[in-house]
Protein backbone atom coordinates (compact mmCIF):
# COMPACT_ATOMS: atom_id res chain seq x y z
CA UNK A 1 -61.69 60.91 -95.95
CA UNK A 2 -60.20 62.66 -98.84
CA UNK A 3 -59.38 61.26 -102.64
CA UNK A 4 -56.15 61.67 -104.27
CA UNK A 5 -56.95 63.03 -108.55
CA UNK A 6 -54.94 60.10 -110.60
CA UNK A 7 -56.52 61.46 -114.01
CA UNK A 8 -59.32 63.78 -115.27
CA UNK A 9 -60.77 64.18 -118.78
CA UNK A 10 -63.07 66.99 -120.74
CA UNK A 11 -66.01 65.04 -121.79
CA UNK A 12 -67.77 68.25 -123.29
CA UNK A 13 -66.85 72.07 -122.74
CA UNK A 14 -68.79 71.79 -119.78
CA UNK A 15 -68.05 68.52 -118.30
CA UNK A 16 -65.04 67.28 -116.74
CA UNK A 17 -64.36 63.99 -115.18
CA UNK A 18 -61.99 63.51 -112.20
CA UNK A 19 -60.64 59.92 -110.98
CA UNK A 20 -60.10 60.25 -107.36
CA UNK A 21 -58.13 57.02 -105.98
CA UNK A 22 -55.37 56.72 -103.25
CA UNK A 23 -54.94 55.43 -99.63
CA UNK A 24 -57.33 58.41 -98.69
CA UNK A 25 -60.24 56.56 -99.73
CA UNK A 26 -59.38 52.66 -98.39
CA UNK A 27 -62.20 52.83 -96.03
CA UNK A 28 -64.84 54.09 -98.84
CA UNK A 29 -67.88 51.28 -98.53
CA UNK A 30 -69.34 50.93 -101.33
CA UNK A 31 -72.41 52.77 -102.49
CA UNK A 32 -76.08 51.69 -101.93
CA UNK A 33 -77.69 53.56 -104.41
CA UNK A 34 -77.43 54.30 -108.06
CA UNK A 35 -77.44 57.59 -107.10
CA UNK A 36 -75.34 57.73 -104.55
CA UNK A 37 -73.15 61.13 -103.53
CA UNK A 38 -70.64 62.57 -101.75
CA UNK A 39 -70.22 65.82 -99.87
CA UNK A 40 -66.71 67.49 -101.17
CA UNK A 41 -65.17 70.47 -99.42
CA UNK A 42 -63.22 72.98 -101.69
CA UNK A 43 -61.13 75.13 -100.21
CA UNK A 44 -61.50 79.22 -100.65
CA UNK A 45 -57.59 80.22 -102.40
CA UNK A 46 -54.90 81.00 -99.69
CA UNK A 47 -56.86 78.74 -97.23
CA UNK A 48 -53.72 77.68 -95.29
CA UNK A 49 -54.28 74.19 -94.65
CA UNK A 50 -55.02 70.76 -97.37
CA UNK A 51 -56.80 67.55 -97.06
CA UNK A 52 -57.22 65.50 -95.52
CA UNK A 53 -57.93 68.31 -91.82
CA UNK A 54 -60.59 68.09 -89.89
CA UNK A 55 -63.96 69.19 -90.19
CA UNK A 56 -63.81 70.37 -86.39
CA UNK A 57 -60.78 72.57 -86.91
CA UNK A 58 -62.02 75.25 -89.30
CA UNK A 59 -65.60 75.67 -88.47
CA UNK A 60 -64.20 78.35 -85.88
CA UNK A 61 -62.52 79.98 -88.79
CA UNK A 62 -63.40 82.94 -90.44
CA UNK A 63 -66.10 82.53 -93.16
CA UNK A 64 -63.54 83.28 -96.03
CA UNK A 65 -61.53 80.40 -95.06
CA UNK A 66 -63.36 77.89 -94.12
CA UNK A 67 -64.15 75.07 -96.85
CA UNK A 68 -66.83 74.99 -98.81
CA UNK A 69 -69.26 72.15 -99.26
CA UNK A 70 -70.88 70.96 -102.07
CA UNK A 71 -72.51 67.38 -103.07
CA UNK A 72 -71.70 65.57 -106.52
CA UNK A 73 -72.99 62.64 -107.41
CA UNK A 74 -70.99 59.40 -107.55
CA UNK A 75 -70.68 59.02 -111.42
CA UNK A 76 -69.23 55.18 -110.54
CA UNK A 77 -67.26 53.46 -108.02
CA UNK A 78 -64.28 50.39 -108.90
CA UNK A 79 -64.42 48.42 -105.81
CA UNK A 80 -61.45 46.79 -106.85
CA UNK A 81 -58.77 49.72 -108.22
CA UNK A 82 -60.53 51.79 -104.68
CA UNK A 83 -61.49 54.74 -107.83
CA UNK A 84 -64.10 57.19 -107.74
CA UNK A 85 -65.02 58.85 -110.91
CA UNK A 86 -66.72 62.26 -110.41
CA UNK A 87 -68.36 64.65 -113.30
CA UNK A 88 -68.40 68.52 -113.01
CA UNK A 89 -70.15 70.99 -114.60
CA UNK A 90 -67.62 73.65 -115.34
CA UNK A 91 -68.38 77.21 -116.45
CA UNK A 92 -64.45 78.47 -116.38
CA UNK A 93 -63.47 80.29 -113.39
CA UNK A 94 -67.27 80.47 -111.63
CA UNK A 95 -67.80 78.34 -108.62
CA UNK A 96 -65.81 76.83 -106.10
CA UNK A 97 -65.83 73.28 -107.03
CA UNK A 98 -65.84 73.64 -111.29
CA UNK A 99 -62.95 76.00 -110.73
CA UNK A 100 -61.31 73.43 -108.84
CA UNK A 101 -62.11 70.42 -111.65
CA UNK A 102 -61.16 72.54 -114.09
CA UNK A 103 -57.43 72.96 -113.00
CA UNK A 104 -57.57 69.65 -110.85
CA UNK A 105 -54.31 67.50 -111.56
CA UNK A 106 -52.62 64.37 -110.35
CA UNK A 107 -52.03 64.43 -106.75
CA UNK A 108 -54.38 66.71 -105.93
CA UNK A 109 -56.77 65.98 -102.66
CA UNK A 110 -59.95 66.75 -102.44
CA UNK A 111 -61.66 65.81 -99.00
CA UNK A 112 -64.98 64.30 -98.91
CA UNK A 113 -67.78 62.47 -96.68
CA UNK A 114 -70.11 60.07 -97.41
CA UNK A 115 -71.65 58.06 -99.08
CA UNK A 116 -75.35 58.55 -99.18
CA UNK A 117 -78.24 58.38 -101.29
CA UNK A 118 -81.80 57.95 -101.82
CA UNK A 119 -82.49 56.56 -105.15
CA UNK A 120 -82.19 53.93 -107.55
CA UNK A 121 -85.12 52.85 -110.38
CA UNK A 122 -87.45 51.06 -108.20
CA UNK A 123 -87.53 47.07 -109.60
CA UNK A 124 -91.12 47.06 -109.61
CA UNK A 125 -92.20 49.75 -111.87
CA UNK A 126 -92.63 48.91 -115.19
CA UNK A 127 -90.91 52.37 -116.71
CA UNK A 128 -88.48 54.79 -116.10
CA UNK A 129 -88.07 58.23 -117.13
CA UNK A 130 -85.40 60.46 -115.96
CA UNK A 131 -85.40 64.09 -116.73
CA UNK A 132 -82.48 66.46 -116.12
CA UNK A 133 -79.69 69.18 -117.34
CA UNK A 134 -76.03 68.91 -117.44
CA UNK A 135 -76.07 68.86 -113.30
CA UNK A 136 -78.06 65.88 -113.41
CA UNK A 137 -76.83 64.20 -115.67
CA UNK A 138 -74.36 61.80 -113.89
CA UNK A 139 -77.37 61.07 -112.00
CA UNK A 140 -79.38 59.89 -115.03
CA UNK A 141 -76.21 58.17 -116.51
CA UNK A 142 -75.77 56.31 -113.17
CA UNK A 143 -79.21 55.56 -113.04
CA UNK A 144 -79.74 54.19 -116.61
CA UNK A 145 -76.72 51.52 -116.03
CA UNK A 146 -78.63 50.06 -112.98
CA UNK A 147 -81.75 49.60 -115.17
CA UNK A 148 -83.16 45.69 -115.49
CA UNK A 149 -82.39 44.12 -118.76
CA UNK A 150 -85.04 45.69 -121.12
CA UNK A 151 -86.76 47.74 -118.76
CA UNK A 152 -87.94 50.84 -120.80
CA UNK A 153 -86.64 54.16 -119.76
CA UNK A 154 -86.66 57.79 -121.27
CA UNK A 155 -84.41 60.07 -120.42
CA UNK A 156 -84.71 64.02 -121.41
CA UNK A 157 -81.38 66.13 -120.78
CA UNK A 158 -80.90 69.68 -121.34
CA UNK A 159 -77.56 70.57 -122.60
CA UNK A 160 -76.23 73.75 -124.12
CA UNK A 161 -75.89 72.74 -127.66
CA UNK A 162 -75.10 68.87 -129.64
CA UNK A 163 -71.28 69.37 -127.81
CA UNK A 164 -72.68 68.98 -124.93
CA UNK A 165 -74.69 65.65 -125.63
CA UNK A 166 -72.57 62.59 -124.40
CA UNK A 167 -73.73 58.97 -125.00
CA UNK A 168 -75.51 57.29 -122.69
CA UNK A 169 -75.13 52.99 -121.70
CA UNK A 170 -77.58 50.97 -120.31
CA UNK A 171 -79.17 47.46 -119.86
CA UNK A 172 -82.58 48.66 -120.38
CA UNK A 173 -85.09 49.86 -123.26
CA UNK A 174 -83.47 53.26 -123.24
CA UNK A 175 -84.88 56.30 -125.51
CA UNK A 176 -82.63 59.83 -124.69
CA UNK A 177 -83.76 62.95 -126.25
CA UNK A 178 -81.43 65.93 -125.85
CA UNK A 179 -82.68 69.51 -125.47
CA UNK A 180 -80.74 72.88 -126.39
CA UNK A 181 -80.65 75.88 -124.70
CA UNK A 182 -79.15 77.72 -128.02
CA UNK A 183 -82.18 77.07 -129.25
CA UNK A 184 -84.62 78.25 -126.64
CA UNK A 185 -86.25 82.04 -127.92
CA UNK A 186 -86.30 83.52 -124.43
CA UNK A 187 -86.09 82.37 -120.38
CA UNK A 188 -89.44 81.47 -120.42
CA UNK A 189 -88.74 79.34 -123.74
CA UNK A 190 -86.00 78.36 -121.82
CA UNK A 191 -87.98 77.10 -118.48
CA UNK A 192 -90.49 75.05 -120.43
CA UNK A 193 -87.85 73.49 -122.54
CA UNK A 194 -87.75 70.19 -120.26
CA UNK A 195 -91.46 70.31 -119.50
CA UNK A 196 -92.22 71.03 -123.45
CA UNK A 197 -89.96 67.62 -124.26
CA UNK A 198 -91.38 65.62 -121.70
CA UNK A 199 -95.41 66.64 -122.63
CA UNK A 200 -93.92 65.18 -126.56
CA UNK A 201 -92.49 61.93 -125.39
CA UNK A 202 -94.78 58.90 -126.01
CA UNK A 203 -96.55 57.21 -122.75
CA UNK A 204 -94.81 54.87 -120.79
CA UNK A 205 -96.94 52.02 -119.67
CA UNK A 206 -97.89 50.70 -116.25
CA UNK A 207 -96.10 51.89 -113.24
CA UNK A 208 -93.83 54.96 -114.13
CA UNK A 209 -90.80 56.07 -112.15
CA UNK A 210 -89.66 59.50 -112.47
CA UNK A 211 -86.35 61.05 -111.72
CA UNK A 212 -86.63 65.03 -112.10
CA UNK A 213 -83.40 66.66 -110.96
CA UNK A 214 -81.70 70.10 -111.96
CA UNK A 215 -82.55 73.95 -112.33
CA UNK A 216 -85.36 74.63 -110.05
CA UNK A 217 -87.39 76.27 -111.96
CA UNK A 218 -86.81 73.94 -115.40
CA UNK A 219 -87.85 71.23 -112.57
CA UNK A 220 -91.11 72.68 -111.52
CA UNK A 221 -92.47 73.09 -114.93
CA UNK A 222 -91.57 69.74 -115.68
CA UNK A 223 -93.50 68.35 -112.14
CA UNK A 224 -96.36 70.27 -112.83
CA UNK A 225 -96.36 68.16 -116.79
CA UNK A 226 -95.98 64.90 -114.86
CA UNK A 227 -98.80 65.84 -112.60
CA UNK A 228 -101.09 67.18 -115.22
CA UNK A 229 -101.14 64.78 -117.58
CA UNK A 230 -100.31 61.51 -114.96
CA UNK A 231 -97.20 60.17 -116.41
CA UNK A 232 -95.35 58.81 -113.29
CA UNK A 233 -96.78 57.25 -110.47
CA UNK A 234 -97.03 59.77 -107.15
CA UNK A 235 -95.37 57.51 -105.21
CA UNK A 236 -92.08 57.10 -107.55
CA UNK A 237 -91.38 60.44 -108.13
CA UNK A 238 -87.84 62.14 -106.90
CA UNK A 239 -87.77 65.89 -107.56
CA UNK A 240 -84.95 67.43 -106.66
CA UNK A 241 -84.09 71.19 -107.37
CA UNK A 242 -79.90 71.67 -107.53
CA UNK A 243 -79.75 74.82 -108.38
CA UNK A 244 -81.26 78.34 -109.47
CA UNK A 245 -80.91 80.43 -112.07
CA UNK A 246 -80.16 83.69 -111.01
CA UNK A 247 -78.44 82.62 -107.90
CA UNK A 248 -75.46 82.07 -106.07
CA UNK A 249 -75.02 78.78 -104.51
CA UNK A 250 -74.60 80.12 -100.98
CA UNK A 251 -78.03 82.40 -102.07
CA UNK A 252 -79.40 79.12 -103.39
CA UNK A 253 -78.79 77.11 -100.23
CA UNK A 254 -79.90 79.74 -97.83
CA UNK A 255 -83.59 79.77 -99.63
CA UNK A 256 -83.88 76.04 -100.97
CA UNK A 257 -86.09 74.40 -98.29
CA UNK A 258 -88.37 77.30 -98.70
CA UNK A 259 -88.85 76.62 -102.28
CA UNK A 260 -88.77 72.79 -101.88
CA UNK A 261 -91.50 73.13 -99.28
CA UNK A 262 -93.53 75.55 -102.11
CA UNK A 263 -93.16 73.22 -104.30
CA UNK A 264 -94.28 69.94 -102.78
CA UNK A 265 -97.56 71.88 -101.92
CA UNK A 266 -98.00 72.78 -105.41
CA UNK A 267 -97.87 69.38 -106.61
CA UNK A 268 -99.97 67.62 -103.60
């Protein structure tokens, strides 16, 4: 399966949308989940071959020419025109895929597999709060348009500086608080900065779902407010680390289920 760029636009210096549409994707079901994803393969420069190819073909290839993967949220799906709309986070010519975004024009294939997912705000909780930086944050936007009429929902985002703030839609009782890295004093500042927002916020009431998702370190700080001061309920909680600071994504990937695994022990 592979999508087809019809049009992309720079929603802040660090976020660009890309429309993927075409015959490539007529067999796309629908997503299940508000956040649902897809895995996209971008291709190392000089690769030799284009989507759509198949996946069986260059895994006997040598390492610097065989795709690689990464997973991006579905920032929304029209059924009807067969478009995907992705978001990147693009930091000029670093990484694979932002590189890619960043240059991506009409008629330009990108090949992908999926959908899946695992979340969406659960209907019976009686608050949401989704916590997050600029990688999560077609997540959270996603997320905060499937929200029941009036539900209330807080979501805390992380961005660079106020041109990286974007506004946010939704159905439900929604408070968003944007946080700046400018502003943080040091990296330790700048790993509480999430946690320091979300120990601020006011108490939801009742049954809380949380959706913490981002820089894994920025994440753990802000599970280990949740659990300290009981905010969400155990059972609602998705915490998912994307990336690390510091890292590579190919060092990233090779340690993450370590540090996932660390982590879920920690907060037990």
């Amino acid at each position: 399966m592979y999508g087809t760029v019809v049009r992309t636009e720079h929603l802040t210096p660090h976020l660009v949308r890309v429309v993927l549409g075409g015959d490539g994707l007529a067999d796309f079901r629908d997503p299940e989940f508000a956040d649902s994803y897809v895995n996209a393969f971008f291709l190392p420069p000089d690769a030799g071959y284009q989507p759509p190819f198949e996946d069986e073909a260059t895994r006997d290839l040598p390492r610097d020419q065989r795709p690689y993967p990464r997973r991006y949220t579905i920032r929304s799906w029209d059924g009807e025109r067969r478009e995907m709309t992705i978001d990147f986070v693009v930091h000029g010519e670093v990484g694979y895929a932002g590189r890619w975004a960043l240059h991506a024009r009409p008629g330009d294939r990108l090949q992908l597999r999926g959908p899946a997912g695992d979340y969406s705000p659960p209907t019976d909780a009686d608050g949401v709060l989704l916590v997050g930086d600029e990688s999560a944050l077609p997540a959270i936007a996603a997320c905060v348009e499937h929200l029941g009429q009036g539900t209330p929902a807080q979501a805390v985002i992380e961005v660079e500086d106020a041109a990286g703030e974007v506004e946010l839609s939704s159905p439900g009782d929604l408070d968003v608080r944007f946080v700046h890295r400018a502003d943080a004093a040091d990296e330790e500042a700048l790993t509480r900065l999430l946690a320091d927002a979300v120990r601020a916020l006011p108490r939801l009431d009742g049954v809380v779902s949380a959706f913490v998702h981002g820089e894994a370190e920025s994440i753990r700080a802000v599970g280990h407010a949740l659990r300290d001061e009981a905010r969400a309920s155990r059972e609602h909680v998705s915490i998912s680390p994307y990336w690390r600071r510091g890292l590579t994504d190919e060092q990233w990937r090779a340690v993450k289920g370590d540090w996932v695994r660390g982590l879920q022990a920690e907060l037990a």
